[in-house]
Every structure is written in C-alpha cells, then in structure tokens.
N, C-alpha and C. Protein backbone atom coordinates (compact mmCIF):
# COMPACT_ATOMS: atom_id res chain seq x y z
N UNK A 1 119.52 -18.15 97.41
CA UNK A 1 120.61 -17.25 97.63
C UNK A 1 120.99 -16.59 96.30
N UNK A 2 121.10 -15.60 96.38
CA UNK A 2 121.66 -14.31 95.20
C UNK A 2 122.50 -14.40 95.27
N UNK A 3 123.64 -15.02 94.78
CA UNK A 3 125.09 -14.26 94.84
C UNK A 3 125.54 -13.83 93.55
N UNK A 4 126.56 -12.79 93.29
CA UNK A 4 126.74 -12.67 92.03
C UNK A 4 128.72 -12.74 91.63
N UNK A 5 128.75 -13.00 90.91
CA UNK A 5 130.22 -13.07 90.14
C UNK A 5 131.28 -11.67 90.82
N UNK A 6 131.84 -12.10 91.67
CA UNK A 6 132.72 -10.80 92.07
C UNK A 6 133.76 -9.60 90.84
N UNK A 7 133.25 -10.38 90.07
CA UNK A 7 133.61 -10.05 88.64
C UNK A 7 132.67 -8.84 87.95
N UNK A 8 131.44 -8.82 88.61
CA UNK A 8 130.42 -8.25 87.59
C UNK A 8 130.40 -6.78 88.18
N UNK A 9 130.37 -6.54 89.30
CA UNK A 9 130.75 -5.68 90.45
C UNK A 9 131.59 -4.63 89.49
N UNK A 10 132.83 -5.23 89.05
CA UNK A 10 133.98 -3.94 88.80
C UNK A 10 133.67 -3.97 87.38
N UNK A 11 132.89 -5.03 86.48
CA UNK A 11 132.77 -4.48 85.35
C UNK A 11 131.44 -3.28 85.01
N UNK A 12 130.21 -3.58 85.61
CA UNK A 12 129.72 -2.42 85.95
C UNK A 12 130.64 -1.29 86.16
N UNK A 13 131.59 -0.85 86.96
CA UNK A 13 132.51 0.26 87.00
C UNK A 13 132.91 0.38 86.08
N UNK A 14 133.59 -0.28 85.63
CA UNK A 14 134.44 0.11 84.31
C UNK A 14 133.39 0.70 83.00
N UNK A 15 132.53 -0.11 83.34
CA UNK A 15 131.49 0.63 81.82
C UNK A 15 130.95 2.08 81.96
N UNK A 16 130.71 2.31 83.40
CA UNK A 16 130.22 3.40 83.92
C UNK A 16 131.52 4.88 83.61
N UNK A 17 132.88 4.43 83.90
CA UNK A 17 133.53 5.61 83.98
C UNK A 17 133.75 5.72 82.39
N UNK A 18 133.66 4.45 81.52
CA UNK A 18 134.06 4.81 80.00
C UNK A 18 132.81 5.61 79.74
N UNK A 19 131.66 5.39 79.88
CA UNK A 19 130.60 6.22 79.64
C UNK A 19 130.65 7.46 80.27
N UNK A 20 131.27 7.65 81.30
CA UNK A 20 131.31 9.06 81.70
C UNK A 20 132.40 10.01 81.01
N UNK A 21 133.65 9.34 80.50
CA UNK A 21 134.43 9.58 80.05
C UNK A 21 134.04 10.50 78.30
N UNK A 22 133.46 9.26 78.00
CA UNK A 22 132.84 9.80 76.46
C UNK A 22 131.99 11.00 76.62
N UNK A 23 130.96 11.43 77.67
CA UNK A 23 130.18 12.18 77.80
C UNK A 23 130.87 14.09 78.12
N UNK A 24 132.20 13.61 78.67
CA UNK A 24 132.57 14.44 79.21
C UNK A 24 133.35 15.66 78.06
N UNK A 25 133.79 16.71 78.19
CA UNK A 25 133.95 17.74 77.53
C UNK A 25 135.59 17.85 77.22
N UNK A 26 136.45 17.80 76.62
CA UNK A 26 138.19 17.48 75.93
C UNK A 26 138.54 18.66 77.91
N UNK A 27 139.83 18.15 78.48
CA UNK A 27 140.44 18.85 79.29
C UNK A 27 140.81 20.28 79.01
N UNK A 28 140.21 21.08 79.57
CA UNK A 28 140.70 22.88 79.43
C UNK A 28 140.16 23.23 78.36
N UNK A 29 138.63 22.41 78.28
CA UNK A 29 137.45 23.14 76.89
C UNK A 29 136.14 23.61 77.57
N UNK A 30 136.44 24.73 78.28
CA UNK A 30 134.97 24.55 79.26
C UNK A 30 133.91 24.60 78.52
N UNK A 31 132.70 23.42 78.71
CA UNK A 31 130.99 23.71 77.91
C UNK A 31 130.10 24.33 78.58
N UNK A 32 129.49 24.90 77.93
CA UNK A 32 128.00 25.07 79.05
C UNK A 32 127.22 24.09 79.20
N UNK A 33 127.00 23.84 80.84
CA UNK A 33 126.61 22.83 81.69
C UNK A 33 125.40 22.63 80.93
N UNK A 34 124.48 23.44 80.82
CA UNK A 34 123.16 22.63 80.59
C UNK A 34 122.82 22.86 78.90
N UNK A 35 123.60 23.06 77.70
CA UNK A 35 123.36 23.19 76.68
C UNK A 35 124.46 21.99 76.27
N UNK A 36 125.80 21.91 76.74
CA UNK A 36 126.70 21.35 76.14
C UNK A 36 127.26 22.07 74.95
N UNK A 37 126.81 23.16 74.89
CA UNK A 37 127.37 24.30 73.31
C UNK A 37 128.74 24.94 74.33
N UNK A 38 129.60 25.52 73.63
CA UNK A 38 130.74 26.63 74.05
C UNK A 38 130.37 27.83 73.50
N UNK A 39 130.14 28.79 74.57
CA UNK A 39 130.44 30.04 74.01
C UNK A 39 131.06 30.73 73.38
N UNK A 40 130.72 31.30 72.58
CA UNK A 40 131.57 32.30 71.54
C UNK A 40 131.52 33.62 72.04
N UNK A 41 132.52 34.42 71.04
CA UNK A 41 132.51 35.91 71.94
C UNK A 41 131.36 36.60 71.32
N UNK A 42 130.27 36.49 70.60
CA UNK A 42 129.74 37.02 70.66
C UNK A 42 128.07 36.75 71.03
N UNK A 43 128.27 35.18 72.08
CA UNK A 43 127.02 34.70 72.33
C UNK A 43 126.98 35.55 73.89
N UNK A 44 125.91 36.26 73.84
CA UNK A 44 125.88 36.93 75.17
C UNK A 44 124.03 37.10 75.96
N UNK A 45 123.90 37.18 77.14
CA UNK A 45 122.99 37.36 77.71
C UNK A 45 123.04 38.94 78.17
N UNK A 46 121.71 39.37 77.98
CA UNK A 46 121.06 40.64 78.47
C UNK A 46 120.17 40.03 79.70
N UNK A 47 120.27 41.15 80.96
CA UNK A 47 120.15 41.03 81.99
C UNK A 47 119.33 42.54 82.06
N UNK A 48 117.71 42.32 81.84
CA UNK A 48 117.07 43.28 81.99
C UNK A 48 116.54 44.25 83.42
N UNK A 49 116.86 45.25 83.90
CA UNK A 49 116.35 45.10 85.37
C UNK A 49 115.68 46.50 85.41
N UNK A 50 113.94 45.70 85.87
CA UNK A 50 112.81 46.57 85.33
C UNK A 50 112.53 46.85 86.95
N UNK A 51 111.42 48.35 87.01
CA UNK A 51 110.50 48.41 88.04
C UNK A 51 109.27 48.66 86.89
N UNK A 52 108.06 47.64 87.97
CA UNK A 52 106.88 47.41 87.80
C UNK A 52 105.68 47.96 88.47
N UNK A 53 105.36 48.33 87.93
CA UNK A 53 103.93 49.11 89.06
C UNK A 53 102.63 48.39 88.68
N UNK A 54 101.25 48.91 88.79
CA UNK A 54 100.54 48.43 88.45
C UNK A 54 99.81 47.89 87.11
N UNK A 55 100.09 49.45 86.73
CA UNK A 55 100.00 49.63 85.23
C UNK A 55 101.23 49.76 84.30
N UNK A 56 102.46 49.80 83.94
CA UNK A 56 103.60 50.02 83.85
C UNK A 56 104.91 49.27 83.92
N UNK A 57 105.33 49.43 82.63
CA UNK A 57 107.05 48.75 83.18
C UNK A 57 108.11 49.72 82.80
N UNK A 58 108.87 50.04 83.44
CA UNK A 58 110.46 50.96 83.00
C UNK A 58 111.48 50.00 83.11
N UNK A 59 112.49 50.42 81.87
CA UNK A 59 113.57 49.40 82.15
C UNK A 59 114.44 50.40 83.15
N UNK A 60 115.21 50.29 84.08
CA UNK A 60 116.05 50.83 85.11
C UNK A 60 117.74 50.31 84.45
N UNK A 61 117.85 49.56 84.41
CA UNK A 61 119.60 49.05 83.91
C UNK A 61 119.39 48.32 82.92
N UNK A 62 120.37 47.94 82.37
CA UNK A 62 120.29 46.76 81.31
C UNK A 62 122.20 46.68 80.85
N UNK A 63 122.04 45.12 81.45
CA UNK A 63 123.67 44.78 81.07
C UNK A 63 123.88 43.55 80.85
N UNK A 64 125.01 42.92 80.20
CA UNK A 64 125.04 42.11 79.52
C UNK A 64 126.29 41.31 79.99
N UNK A 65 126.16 40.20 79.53
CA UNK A 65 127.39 38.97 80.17
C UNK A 65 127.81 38.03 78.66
N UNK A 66 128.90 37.34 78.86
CA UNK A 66 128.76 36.31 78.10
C UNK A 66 128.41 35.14 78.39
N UNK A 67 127.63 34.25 77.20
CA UNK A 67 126.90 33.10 77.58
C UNK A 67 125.91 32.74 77.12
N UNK A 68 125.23 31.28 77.30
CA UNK A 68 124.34 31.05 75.97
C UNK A 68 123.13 31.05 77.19
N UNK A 69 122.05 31.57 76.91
CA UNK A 69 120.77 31.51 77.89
C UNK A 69 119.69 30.41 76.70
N UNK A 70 119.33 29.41 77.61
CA UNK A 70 118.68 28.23 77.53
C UNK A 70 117.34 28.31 77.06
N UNK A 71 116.20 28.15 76.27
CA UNK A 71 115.13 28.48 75.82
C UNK A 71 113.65 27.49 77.30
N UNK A 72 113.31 29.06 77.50
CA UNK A 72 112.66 28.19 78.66
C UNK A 72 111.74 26.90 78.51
N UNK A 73 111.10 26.33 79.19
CA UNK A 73 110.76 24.99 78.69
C UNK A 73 109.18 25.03 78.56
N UNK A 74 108.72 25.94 79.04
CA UNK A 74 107.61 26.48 78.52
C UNK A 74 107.21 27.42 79.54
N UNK A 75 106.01 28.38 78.89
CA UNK A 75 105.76 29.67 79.41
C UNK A 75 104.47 29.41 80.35
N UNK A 76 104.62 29.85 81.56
CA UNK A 76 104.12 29.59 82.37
C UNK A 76 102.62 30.66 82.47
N UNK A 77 101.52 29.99 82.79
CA UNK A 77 100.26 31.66 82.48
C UNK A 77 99.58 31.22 83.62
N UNK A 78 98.91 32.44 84.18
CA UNK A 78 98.05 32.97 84.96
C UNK A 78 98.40 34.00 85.96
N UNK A 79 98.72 34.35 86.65
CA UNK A 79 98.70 35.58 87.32
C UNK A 79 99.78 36.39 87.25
N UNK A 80 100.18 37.01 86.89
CA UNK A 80 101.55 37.77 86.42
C UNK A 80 102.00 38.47 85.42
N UNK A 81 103.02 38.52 84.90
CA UNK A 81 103.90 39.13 84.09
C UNK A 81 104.31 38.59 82.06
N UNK A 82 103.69 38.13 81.20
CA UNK A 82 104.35 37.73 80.45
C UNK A 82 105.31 38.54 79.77
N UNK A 83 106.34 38.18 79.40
CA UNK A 83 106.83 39.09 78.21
C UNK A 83 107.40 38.33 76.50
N UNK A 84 107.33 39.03 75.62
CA UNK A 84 108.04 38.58 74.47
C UNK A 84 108.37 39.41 73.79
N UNK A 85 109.80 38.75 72.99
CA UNK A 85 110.54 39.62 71.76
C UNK A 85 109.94 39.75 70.86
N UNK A 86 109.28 40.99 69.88
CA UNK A 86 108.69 40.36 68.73
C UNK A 86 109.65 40.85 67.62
N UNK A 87 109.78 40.57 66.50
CA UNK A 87 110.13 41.25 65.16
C UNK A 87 109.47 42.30 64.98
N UNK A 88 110.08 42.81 63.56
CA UNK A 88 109.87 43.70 63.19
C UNK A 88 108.25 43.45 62.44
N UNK A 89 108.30 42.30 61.83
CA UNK A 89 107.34 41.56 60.91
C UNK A 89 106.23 40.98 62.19
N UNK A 90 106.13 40.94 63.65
CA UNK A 90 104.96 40.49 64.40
C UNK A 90 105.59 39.53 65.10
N UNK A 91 106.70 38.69 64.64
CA UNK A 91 106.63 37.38 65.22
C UNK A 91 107.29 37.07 66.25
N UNK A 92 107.16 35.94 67.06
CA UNK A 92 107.41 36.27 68.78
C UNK A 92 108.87 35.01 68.68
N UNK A 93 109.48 35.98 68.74
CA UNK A 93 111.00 35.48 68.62
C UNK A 93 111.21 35.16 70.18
N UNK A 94 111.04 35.30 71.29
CA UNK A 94 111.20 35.07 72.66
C UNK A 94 110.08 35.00 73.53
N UNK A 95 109.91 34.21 74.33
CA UNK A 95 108.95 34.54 75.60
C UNK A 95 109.17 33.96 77.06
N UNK A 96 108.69 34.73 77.87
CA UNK A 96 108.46 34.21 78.49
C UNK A 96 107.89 34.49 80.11
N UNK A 97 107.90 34.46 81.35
CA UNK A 97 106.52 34.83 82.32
C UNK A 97 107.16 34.76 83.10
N UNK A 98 106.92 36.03 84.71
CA UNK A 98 106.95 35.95 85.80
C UNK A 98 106.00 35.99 86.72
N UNK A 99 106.07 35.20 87.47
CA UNK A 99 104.39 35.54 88.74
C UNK A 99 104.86 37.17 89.05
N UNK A 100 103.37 37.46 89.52
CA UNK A 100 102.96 38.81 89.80
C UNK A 100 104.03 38.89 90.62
N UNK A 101 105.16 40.28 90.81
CA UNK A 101 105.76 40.63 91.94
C UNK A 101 105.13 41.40 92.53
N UNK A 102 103.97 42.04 92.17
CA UNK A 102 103.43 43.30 93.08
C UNK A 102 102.71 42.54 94.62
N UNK A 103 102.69 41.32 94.06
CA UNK A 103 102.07 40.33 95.04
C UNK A 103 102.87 39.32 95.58
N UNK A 104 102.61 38.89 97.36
CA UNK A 104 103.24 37.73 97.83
C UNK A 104 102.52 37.15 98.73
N UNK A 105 102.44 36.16 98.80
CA UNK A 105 102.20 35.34 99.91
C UNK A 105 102.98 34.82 101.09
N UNK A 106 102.36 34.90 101.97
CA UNK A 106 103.07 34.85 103.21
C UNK A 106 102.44 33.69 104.18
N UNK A 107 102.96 32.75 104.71
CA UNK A 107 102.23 32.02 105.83
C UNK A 107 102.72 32.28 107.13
N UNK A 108 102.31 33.06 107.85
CA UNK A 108 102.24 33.34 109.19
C UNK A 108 102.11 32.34 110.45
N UNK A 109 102.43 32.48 111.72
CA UNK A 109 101.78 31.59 112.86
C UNK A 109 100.72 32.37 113.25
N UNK A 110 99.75 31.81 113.49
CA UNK A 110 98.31 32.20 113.45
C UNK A 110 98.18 33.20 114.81
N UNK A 111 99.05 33.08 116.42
CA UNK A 111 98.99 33.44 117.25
C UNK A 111 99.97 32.87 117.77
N UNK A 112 100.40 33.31 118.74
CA UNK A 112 101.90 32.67 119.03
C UNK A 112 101.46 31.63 120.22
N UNK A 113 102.38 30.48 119.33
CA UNK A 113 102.28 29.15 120.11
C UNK A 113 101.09 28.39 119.75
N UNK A 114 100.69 28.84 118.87
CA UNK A 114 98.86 27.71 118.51
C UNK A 114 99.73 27.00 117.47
N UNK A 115 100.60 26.94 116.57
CA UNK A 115 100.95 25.67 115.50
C UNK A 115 100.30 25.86 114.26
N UNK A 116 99.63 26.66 114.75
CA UNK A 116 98.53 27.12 112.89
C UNK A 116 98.69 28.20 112.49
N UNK A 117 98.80 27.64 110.94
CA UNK A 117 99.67 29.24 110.03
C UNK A 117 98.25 29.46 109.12
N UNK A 118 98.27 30.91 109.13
CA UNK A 118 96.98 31.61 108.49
C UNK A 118 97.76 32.41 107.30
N UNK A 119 97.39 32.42 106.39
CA UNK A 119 97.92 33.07 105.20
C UNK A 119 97.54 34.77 104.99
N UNK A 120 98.42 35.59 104.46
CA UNK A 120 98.23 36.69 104.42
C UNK A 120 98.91 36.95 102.97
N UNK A 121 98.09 37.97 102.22
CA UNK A 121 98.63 38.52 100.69
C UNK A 121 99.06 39.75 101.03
N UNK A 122 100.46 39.98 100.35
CA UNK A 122 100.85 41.74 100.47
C UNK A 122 101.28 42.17 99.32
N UNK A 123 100.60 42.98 99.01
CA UNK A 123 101.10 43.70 97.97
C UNK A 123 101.66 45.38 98.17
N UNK A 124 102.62 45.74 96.91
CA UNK A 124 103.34 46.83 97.15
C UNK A 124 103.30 47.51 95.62
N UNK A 125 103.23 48.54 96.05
CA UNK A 125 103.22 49.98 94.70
C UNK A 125 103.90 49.17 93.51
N UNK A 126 104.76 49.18 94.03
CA UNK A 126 106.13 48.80 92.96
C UNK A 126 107.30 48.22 93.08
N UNK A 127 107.61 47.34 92.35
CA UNK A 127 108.90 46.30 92.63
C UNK A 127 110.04 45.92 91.29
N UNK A 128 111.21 45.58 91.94
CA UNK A 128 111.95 45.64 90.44
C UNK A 128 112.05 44.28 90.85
N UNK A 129 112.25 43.69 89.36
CA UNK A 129 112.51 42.19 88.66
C UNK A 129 113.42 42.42 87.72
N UNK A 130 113.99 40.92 87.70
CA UNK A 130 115.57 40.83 86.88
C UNK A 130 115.01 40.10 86.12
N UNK A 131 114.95 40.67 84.14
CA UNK A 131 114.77 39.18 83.46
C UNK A 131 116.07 38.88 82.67
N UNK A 132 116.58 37.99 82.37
CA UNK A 132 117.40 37.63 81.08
C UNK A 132 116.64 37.00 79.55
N UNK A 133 117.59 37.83 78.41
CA UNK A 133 116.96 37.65 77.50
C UNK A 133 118.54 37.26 76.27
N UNK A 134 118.34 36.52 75.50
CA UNK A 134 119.82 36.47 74.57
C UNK A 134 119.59 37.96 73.92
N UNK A 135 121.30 38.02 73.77
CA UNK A 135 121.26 39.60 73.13
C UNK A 135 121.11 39.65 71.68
N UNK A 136 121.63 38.56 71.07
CA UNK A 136 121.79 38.49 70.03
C UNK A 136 120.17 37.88 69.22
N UNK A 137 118.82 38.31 69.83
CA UNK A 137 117.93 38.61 68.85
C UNK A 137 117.47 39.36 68.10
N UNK A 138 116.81 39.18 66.98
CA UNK A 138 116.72 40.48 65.88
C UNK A 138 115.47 40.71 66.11
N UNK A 139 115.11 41.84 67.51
CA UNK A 139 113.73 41.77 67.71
C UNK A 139 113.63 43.18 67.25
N UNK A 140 112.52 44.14 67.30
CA UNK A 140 112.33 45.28 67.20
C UNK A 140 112.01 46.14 68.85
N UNK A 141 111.15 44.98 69.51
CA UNK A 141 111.11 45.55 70.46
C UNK A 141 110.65 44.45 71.85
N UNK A 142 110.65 44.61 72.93
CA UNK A 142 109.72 43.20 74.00
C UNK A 142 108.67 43.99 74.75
N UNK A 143 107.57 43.33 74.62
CA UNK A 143 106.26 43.36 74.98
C UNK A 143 106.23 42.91 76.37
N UNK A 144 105.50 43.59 77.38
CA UNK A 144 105.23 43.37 78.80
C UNK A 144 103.59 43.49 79.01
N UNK A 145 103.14 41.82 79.17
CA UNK A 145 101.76 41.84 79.19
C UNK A 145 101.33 41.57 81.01
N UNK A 146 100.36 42.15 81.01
CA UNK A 146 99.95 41.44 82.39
C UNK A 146 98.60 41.27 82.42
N UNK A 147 98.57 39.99 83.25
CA UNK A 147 96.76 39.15 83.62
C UNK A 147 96.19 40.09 83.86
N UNK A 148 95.20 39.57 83.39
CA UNK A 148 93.63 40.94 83.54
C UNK A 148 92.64 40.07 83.38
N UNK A 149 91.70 39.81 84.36
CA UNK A 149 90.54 39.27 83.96
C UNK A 149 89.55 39.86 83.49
N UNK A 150 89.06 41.27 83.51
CA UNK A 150 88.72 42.04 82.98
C UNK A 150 88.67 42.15 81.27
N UNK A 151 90.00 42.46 80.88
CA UNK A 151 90.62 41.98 79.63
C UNK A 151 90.47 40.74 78.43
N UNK A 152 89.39 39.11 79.15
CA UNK A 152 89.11 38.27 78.88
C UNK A 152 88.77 38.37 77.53
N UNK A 153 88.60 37.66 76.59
CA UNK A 153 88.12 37.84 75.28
C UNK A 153 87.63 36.28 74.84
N UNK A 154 86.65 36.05 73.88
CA UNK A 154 86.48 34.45 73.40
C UNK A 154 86.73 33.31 73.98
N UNK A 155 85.88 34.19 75.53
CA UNK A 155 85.53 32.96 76.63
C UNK A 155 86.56 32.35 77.56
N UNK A 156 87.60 33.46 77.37
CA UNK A 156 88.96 32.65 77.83
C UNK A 156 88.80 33.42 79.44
N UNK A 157 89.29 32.97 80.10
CA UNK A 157 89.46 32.92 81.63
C UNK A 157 90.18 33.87 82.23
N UNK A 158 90.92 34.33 81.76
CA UNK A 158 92.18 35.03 81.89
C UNK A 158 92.30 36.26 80.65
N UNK A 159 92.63 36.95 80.54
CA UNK A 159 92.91 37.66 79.36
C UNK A 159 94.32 38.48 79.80
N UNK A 160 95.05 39.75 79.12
CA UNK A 160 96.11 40.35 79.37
C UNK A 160 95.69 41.29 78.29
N UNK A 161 96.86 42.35 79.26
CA UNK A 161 96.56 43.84 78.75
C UNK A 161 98.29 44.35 78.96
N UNK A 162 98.59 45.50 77.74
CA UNK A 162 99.74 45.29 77.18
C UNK A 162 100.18 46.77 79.04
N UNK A 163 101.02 46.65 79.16
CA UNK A 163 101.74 47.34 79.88
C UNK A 163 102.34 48.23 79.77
N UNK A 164 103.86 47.50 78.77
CA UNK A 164 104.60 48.69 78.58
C UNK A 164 105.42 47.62 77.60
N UNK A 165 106.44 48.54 76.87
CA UNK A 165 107.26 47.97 75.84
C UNK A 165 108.41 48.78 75.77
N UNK A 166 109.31 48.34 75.31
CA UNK A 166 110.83 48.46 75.41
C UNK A 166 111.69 47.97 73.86
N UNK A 167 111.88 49.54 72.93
CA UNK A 167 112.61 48.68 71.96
C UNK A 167 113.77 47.73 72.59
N UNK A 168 114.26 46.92 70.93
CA UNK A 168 115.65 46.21 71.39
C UNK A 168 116.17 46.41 70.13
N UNK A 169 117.39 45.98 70.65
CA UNK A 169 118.16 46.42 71.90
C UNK A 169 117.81 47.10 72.07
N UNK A 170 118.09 47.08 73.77
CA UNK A 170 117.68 49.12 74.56
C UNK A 170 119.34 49.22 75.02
N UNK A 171 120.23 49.82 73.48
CA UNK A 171 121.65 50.13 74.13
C UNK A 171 121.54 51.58 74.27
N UNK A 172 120.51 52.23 73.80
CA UNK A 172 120.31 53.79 74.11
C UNK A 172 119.96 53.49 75.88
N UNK A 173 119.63 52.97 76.34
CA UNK A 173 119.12 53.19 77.77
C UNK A 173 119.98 52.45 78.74
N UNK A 174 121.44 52.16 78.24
CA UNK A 174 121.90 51.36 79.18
C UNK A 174 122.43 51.98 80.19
C-alpha cells in the first residue's frame, strides 16, 4: 500500500504557487508573454503586406505596431518564399521563410460517399501575404528569394532566385 503523508499533498502546493509567484511579472507591469522583455516606445513591429506573383514581389501596405517580435527559431527551406534584411555592408540582419502561397493543397472526397480523399494542387496568379519584421533594424534593404530548382548550384537540390527587393525602411511607400 502507497499511502502518503496528508501533509505532502499541500506542501507540494505551497512550493508550486511560491514558484509561480517568483516567475510572475510586479502587478500593473505588463511583459511580453513569450520574451518576458517590456516594451518600450520605441520597440515596434512592421507588418509588411506584399502581393506575390510568380516572378515578383510588391509591397502593397506597410504598418507598424508596438512590440517586441521574437527571432524565429529557425528558417524553414524548400518550397517557397525566403526573405532577409541585409545591411548596408551584405550582412543578413533578419530572416526568414514562407511556404509557396501561389500554391495549396487541398484534400477532397474522392466521390461522394466513397470515404476516400484524393488530393488536388491549386495554384493562382497572385496572392498577398502578411510578413512581420522589427522596425527598428539598420537594414538597407529585404531580399525576397524564391525556390528554383532550376537555379541549383554546387550540387545542392534546391537553389533560389532573387525576386524582388524592397529598401528599408519602406516609410516612402507606406
């Protein structure tokens, strides 16, 4: 028989809420949830909103919020969209990737009432995508690459071909 100390029960609790307690942020100091940093007034997110075609990117809007945007956790590759901030000097101050929007997948019912889904790809001319980027980088401009196998170079599988580019800030185009 297991039994345990009716005692141990509420001290588990008690350790648990002091630990939650310590973790937690001073009353009427709001943090950001997934950084734990506070915003300042001049930490802000750009909210890029592009249409994409085949060959091509245009920025369409571009507006901005306050708030700290999170460094993605890594850049995702193969069929799609990359983009990055570079400097003035080359170097890739931001990045990061969307799957192809010109493309979707769809699973269908194969015939109605059979239970089997047959897959279908659709693609379209052109589509707009929302990226966010921090405003406060000192880039010169962001690069919009897209997969090309064609494009391949030094055996690599995949290659990319530049699209389109967008100084930064783009406050002339807002």
């Amino acid at each position: 028989m297991n039994r345990r100390h009716p005692g141990t029960t509420c001290f588990r609790v008690v350790v648990l809420l002091l630990l939650g307690s310590l973790t937690a942020p001073p009353a009427g100091f709001p943090a950001d949830a997934q950084s734990g940093r506070h915003p300042g007034n001049d930490e802000k997110i750009s909210f890029l909103t592009l249409v994409v075609t085949a060959d091509s990117v245009r920025l369409d809007r571009w507006t901005e919020v306050t708030g700290i945007l999170k460094k993605p956790r890594s850049v995702r590759r193969g069929t799609g969209i990359s983009y990055q901030a570079v400097s003035h000097s080359g170097t890739t101050l931001w990045q990061g990737f969307v799957g192809d929007p010109l493309t979707r997948r769809l699973e269908v019912e194969d015939s109605l009432g059979s239970g089997r889904l047959s897959t279908q790809i659709v693609t379209r001319d052109s589509a707009v995508v929302v990226l966010r980027l921090p405003t406060a980088l000192q880039a010169e401009r962001v690069e919009f690459w897209k997969s090309d196998p064609s494009a391949a170079v030094d055996g690599k599988a995949v290659g990319r071909r530049l699209i389109g580019t967008i100084p930064w800030p783009p406050s002339e185009q807002r």
